[in-house]
Protein backbone atom coordinates (compact mmCIF):
# COMPACT_ATOMS: atom_id res chain seq x y z
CA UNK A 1 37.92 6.77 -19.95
CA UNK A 2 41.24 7.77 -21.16
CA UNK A 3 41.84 6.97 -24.95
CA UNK A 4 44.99 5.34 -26.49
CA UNK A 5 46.24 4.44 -29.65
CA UNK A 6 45.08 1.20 -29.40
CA UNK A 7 41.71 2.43 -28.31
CA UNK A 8 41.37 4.03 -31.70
CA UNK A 9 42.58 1.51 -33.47
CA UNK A 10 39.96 -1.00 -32.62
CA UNK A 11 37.18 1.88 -33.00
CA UNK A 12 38.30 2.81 -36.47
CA UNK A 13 38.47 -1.11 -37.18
CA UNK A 14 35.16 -1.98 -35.74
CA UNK A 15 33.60 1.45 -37.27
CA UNK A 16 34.73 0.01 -40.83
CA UNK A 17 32.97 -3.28 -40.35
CA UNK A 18 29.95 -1.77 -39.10
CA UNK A 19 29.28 1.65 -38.39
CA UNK A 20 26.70 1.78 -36.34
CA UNK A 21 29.03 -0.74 -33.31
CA UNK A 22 30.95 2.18 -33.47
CA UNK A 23 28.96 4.38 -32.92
CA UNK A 24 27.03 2.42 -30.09
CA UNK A 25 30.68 2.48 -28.10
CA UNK A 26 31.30 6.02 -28.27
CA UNK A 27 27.45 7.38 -27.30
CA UNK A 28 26.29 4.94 -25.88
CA UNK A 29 21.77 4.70 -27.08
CA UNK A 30 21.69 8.17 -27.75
CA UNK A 31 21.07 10.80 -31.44
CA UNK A 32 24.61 9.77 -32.23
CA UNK A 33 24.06 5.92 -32.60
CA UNK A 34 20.40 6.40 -34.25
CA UNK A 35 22.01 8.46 -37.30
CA UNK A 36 24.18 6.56 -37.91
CA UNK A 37 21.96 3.95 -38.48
CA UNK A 38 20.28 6.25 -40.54
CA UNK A 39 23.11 7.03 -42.66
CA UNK A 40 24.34 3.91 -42.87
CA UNK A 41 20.75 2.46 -43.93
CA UNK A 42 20.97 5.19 -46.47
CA UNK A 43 24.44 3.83 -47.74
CA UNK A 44 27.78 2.11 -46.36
CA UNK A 45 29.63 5.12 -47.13
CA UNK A 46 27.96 8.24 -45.20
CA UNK A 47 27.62 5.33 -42.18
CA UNK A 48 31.51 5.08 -42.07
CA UNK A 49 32.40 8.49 -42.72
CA UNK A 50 29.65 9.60 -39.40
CA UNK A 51 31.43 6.74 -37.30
CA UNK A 52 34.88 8.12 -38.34
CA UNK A 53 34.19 11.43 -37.23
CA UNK A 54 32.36 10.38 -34.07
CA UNK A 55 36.25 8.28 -33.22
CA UNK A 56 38.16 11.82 -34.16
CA UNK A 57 35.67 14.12 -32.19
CA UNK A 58 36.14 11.74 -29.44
CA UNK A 59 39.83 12.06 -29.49
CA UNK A 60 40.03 15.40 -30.25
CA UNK A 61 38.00 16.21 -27.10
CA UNK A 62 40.08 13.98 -24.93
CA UNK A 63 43.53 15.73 -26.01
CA UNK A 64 41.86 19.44 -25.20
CA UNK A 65 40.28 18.03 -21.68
CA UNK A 66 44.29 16.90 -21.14
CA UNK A 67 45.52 19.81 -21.74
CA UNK A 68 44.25 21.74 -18.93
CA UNK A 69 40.98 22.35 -19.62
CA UNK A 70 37.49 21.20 -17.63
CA UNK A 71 34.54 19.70 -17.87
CA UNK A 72 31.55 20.53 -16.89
CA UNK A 73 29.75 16.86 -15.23
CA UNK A 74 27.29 18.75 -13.37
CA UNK A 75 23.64 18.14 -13.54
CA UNK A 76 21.47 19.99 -15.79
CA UNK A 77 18.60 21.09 -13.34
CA UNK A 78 19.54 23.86 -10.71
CA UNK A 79 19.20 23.37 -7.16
CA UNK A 80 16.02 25.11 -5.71
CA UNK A 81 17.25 28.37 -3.99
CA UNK A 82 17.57 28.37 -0.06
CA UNK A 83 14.25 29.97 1.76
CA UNK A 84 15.37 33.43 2.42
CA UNK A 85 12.67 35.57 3.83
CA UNK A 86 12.94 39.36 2.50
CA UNK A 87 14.28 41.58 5.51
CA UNK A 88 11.42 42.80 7.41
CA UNK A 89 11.77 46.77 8.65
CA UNK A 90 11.19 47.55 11.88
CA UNK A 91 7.77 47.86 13.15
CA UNK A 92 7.66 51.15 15.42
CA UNK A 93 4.71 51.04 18.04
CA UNK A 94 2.63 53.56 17.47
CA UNK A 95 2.07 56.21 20.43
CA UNK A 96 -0.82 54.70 22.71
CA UNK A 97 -3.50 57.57 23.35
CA UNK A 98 -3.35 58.51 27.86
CA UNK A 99 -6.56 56.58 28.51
CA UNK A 100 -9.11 59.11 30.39
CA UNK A 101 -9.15 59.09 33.74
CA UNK A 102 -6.39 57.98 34.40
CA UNK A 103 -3.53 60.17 36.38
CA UNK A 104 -0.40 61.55 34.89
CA UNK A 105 2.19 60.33 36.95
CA UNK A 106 4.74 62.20 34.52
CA UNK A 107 3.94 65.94 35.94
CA UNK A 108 5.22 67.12 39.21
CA UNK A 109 2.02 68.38 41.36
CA UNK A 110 1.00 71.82 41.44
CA UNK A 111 2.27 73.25 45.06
């Protein structure tokens, strides 16, 4: 959601007439919106000065993420790891023992 001038406008409006609306439009039901509520219970004043920041952070960030830079929208658990067996060495076949009795085929006959 890109933001405008008129986007802020209504935010910094709505964020003086209650706080906590505010609040709910940039986060969403998430920490942000709950102290607010907080503050706000507390006292109109630290209500409305947590909703104005939460409108300048939110257009702050939007003018750096213009600017070239990137954001990360990935999600937060890693992929398992493809199966990859460890590289086996080669198995060399031990030297079978001659079995007795049996003829050596490999020597040339006596003459």
């Amino acid at each position: 959601m890109e933001s405008n001038g008129a986007d802020d406008c209504v935010l910094i409006f709505v964020a003086v007439i209650f706080p906590p609306a505010a609040a709910a439009f940039i986060s969403g039901c998430g920490c942000d919106l709950f102290v607010n509520i907080l503050l706000t219970l507390l006292g109109y004043l630290p209500g409305l000065i947590h909703a104005l920041w939460l409108v300048l952070r939110r257009t702050n960030g939007q003018g750096r993420r213009a600017r070239g830079s990137y954001r990360y929208t990935g999600a937060a658990t890693q992929a398992p790891a493809p199966e990859q067996s460890a590289p086996q060495p080669p198995q060399q076949s031990a030297p079978q023992p001659p079995e007795y009795g049996a003829t050596n085929t490999n020597q040339p006959s006596a003459p």
